[in-house]
Protein backbone atom coordinates (compact mmCIF):
# COMPACT_ATOMS: atom_id res chain seq x y z
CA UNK A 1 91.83 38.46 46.52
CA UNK A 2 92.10 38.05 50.19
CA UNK A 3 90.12 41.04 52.27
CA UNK A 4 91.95 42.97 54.84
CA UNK A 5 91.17 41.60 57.99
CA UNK A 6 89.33 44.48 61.04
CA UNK A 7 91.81 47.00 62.04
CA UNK A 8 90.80 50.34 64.22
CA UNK A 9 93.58 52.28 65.43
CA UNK A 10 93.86 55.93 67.30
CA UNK A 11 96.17 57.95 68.39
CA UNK A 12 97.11 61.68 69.21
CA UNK A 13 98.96 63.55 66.74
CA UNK A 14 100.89 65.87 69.58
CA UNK A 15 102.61 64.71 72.62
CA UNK A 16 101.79 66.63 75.03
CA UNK A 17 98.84 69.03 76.00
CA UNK A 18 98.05 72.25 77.60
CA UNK A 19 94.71 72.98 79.15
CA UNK A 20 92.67 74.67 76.93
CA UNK A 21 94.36 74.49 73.72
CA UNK A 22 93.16 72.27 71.23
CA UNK A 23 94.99 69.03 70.36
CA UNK A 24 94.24 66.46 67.46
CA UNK A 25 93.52 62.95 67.57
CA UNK A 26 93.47 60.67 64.82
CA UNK A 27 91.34 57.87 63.92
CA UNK A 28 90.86 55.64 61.59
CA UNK A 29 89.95 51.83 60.42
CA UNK A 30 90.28 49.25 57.73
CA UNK A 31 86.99 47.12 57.58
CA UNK A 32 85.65 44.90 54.97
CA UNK A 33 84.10 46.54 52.07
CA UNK A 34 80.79 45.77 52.50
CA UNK A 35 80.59 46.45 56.45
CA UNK A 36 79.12 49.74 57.78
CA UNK A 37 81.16 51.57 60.30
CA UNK A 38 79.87 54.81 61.87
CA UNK A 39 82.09 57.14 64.00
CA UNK A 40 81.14 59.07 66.96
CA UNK A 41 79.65 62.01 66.09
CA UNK A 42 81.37 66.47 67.64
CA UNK A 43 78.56 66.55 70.39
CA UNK A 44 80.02 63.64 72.33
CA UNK A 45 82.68 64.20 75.13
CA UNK A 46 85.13 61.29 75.62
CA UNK A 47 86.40 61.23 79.58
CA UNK A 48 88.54 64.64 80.36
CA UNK A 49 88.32 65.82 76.38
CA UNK A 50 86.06 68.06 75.40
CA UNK A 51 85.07 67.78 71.49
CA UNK A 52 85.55 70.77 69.68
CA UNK A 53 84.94 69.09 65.76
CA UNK A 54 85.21 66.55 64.02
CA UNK A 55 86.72 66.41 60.55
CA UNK A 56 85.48 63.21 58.53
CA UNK A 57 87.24 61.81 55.25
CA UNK A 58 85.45 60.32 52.81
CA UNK A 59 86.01 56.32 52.49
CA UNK A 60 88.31 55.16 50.46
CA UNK A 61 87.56 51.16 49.03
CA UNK A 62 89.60 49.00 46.94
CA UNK A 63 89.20 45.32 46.12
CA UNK A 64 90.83 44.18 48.93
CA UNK A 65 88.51 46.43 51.75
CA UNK A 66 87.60 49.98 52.82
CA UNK A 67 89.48 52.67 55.16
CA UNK A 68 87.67 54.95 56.97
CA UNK A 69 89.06 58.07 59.29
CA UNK A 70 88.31 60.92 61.04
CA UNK A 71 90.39 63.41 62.92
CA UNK A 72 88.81 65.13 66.35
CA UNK A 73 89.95 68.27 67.37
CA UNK A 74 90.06 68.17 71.04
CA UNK A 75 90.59 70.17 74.23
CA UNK A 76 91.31 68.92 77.66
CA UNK A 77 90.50 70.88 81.39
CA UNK A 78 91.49 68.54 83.85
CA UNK A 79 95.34 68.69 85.56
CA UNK A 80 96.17 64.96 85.86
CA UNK A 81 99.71 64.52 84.13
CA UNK A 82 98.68 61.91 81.73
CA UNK A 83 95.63 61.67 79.72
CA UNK A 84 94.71 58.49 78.32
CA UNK A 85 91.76 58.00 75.45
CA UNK A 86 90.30 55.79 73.02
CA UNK A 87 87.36 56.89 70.72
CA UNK A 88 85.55 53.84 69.47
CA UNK A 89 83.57 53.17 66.57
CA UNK A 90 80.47 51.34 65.94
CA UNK A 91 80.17 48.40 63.83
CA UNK A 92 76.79 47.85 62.25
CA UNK A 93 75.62 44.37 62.94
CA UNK A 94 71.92 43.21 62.49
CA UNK A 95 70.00 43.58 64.76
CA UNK A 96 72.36 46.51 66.66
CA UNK A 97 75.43 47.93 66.08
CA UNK A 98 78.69 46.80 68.21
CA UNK A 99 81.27 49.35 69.74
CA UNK A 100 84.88 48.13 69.09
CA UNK A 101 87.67 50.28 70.96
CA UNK A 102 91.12 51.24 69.92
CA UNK A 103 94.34 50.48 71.96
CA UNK A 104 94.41 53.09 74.45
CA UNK A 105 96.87 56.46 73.74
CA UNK A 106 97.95 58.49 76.18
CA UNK A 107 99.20 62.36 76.47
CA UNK A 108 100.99 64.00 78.87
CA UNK A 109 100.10 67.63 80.43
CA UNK A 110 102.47 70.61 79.66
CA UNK A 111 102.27 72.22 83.08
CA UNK A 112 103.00 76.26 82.15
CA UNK A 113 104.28 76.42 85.76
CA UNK A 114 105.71 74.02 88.08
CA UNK A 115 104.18 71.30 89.78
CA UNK A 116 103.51 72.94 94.17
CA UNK A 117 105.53 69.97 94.90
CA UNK A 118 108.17 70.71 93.03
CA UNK A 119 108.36 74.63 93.76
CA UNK A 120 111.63 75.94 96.49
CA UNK A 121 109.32 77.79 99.08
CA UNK A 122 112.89 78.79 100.72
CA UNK A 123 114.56 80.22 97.16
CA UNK A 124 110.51 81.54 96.44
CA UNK A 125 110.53 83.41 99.46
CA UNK A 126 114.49 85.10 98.87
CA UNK A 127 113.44 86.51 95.48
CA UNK A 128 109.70 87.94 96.53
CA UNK A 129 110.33 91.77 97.71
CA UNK A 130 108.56 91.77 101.14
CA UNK A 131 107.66 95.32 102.10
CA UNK A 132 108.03 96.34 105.79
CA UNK A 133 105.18 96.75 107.40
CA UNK A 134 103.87 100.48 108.18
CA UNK A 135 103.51 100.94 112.20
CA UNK A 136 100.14 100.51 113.22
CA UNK A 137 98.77 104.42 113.31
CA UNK A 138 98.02 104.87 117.63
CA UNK A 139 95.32 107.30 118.26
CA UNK A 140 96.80 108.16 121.57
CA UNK A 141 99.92 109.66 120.09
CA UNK A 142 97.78 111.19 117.14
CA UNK A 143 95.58 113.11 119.81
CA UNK A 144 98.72 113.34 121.32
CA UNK A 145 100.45 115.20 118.36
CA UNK A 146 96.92 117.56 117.92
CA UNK A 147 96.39 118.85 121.44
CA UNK A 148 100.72 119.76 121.13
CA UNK A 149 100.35 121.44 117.44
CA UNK A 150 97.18 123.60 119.23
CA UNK A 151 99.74 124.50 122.28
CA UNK A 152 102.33 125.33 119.87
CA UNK A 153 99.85 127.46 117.96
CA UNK A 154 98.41 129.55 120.37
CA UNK A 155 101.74 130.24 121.51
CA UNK A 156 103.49 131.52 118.38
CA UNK A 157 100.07 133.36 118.29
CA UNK A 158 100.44 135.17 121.77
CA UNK A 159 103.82 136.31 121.64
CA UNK A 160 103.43 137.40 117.62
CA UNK A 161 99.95 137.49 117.02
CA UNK A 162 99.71 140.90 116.84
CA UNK A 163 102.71 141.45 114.67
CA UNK A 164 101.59 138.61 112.05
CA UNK A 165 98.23 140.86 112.17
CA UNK A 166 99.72 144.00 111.46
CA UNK A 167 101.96 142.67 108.85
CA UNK A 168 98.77 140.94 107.24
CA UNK A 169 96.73 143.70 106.90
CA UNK A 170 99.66 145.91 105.46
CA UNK A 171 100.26 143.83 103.06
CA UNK A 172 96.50 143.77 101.89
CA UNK A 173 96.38 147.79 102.15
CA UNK A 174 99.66 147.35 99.72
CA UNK A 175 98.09 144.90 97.24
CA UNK A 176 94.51 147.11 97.16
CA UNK A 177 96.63 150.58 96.25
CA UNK A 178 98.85 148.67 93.71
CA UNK A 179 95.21 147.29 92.10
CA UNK A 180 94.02 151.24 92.18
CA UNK A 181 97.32 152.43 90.99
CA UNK A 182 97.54 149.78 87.80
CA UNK A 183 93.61 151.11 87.19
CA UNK A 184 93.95 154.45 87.79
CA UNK A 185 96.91 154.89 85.71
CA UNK A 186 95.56 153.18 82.33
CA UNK A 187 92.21 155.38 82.54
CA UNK A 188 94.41 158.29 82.87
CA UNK A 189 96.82 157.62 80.08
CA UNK A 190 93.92 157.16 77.77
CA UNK A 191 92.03 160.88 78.76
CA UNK A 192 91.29 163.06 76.06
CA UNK A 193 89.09 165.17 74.79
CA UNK A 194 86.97 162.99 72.27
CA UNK A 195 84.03 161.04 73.83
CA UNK A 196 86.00 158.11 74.34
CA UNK A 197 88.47 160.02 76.44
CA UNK A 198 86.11 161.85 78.24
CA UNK A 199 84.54 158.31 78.92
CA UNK A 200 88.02 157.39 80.45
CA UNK A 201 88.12 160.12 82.61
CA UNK A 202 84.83 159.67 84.05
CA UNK A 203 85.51 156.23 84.74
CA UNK A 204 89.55 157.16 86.52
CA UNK A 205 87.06 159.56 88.76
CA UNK A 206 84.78 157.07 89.63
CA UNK A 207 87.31 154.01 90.52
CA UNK A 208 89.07 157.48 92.48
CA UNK A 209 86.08 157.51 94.85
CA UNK A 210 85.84 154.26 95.27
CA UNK A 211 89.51 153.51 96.54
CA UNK A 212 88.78 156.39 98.93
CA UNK A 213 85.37 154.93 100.63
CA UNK A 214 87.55 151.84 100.89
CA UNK A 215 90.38 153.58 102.58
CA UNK A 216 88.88 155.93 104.55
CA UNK A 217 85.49 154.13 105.21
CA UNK A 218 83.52 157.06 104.42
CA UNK A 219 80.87 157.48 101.54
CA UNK A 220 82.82 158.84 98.62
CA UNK A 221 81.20 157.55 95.80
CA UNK A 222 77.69 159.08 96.80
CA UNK A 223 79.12 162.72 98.52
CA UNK A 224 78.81 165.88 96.71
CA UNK A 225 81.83 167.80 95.47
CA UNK A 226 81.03 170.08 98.80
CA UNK A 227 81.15 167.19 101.07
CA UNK A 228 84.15 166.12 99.20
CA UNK A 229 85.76 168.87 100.49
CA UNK A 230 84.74 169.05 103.79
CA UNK A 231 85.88 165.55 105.24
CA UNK A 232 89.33 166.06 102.93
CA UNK A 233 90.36 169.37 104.05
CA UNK A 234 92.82 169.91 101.40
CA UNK A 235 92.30 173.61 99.64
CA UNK A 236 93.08 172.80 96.47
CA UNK A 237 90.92 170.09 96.00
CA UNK A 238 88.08 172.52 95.34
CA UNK A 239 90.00 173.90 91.95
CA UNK A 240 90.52 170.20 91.21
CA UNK A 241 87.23 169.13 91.87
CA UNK A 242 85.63 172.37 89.57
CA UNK A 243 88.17 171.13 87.07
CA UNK A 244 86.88 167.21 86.97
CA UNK A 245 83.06 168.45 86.83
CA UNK A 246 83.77 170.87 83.83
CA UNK A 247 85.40 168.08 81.87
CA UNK A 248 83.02 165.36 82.77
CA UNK A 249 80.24 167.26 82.16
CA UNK A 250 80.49 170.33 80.15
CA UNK A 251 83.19 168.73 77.55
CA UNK A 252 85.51 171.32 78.50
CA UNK A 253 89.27 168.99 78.76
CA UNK A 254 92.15 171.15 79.38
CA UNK A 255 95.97 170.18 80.49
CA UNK A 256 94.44 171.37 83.60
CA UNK A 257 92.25 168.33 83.51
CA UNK A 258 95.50 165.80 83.33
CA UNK A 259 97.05 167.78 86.25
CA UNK A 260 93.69 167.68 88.33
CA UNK A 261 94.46 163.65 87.77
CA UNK A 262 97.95 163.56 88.74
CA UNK A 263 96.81 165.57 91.80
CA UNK A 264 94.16 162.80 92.63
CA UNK A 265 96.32 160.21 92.51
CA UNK A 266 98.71 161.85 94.63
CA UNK A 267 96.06 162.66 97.22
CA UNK A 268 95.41 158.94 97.04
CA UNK A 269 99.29 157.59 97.71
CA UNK A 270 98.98 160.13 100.63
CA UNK A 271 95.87 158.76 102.22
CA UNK A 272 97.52 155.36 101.67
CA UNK A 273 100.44 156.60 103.63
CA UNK A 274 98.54 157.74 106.36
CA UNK A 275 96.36 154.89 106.72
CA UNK A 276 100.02 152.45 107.00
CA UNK A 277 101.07 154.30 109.39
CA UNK A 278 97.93 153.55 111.56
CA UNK A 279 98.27 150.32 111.55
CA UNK A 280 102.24 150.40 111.80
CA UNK A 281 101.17 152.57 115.50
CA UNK A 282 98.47 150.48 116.64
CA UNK A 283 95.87 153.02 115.91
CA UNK A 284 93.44 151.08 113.95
């Protein structure tokens, strides 16, 4: 039987390509049984492809030759529009080996967008949202602006400075007696005459004293019940005061003791009073 004559043949198995994905290309040859053909081997780079593998059949012979083939698995970088290749193979002839090439194949690139000559700058530049520019921020008008805000300041300053004052510290004289009040009031509604509520009266005195240094600006929390007395001028504060000692320390709680407490606060409200009025007059 006749042998088949020397064919080689390769071609790619997609028609087009797009960079970086991997395309295949196919190649194969019919050769006379008892010729050696070698193909190239996955290291080799062919033009713009890159060789990713190679994946190599095993020969298949019958009487009348041998076909050998090989599929490459390729990937390309470059942005030409058509690619064209042709892997050869090597034919072993004593006393080296001859490279026989395949009728060239070409592939065309898959372009994800379109080509610059081919993009409408006109209809490109309708559909892009163009921002307006932000004025360009002059530091002459900024100083500007600054030295006028001062003026403006210092002017709602001089005609109501001294109102916005007064109102201001009111309104923290207001705050502070609402803060004693809200204290003063849970101590007291928690006096008794078990430790604990002897505790809680000891502690409504104390936070007493201390509201009234604050208010009045004179040593409360360190005078004696006599000096007490002397910068409060009030003459029952003495009976009160006899009554807050005996309960504090000597354990002796009456219902005397919870109206010596409601008197204390109501001394308090009273200095509170007086001390608004101050500032309401100009006095402090």
């Amino acid at each position: 039987m006749q042998e088949t004559p020397f064919i080689i043949k390769g071609k790619f198995q997609e028609d087009s390509v797009v960079i970086g994905q991997p395309i295949h290309y196919s190649l194969y040859v019919r050769h006379p049984k008892d010729q050696e053909v070698f193909f190239p081997n996955a290291n080799q780079h062919f033009g713009a492809f890159e060789t990713v593998k190679r994946e190599f059949f095993a020969t298949k012979t019958t009487a009348s030759g041998s076909l050998d083939s090989a599929v490459y698995t390729l990937r390309l970088f470059q942005l030409a529009p058509v690619q064209k290749l042709q892997i050869p193979i090597y034919l072993l002839q004593e006393p080296d080996c001859t490279i026989i090439y395949p009728v060239v194949d070409s592939i065309h690139l898959k372009r994800l967008l379109p080509h610059p000559e081919q993009i409408d700058l006109d209809s490109l530049y309708q559909s892009i949202p163009i921002q307006p520019l932000s004025p360009k921020t002059d530091l002459k008008n900024v100083f500007a602006a600054g030295i006028s805000l001062l003026i403006m300041a210092g002017l709602i300053y001089w005609i109501f400075g001294k109102t916005i004052t007064k109102l201001f510290k009111r309104y923290l004289l207001w705050r502070r007696h609402r803060e004693f009040k809200r204290t003063f009031q849970r101590y007291a509604r928690q006096v008794a005459g078990t430790p604990v509520g002897l505790l809680n009266l000891e502690r409504a005195f104390s936070g007493w004293k201390k509201y009234l240094e604050e208010l009045t600006q004179l040593p409360f929390t360190t005078f004696t019940s006599k000096e007490m007395l002397d910068n409060l001028a009030d003459e029952a504060m003495e009976k009160v005061l006899n009554e807050m000692d005996s309960a504090i320390y000597g354990g002796n709680f009456s219902q005397h003791t919870t109206e010596s407490l409601q008197y204390l606060e109501g001394l308090a409200t009273n200095l509170y009073e007086i001390e608004q009025e101050k500032i309401q007059n100009n006095e402090v």
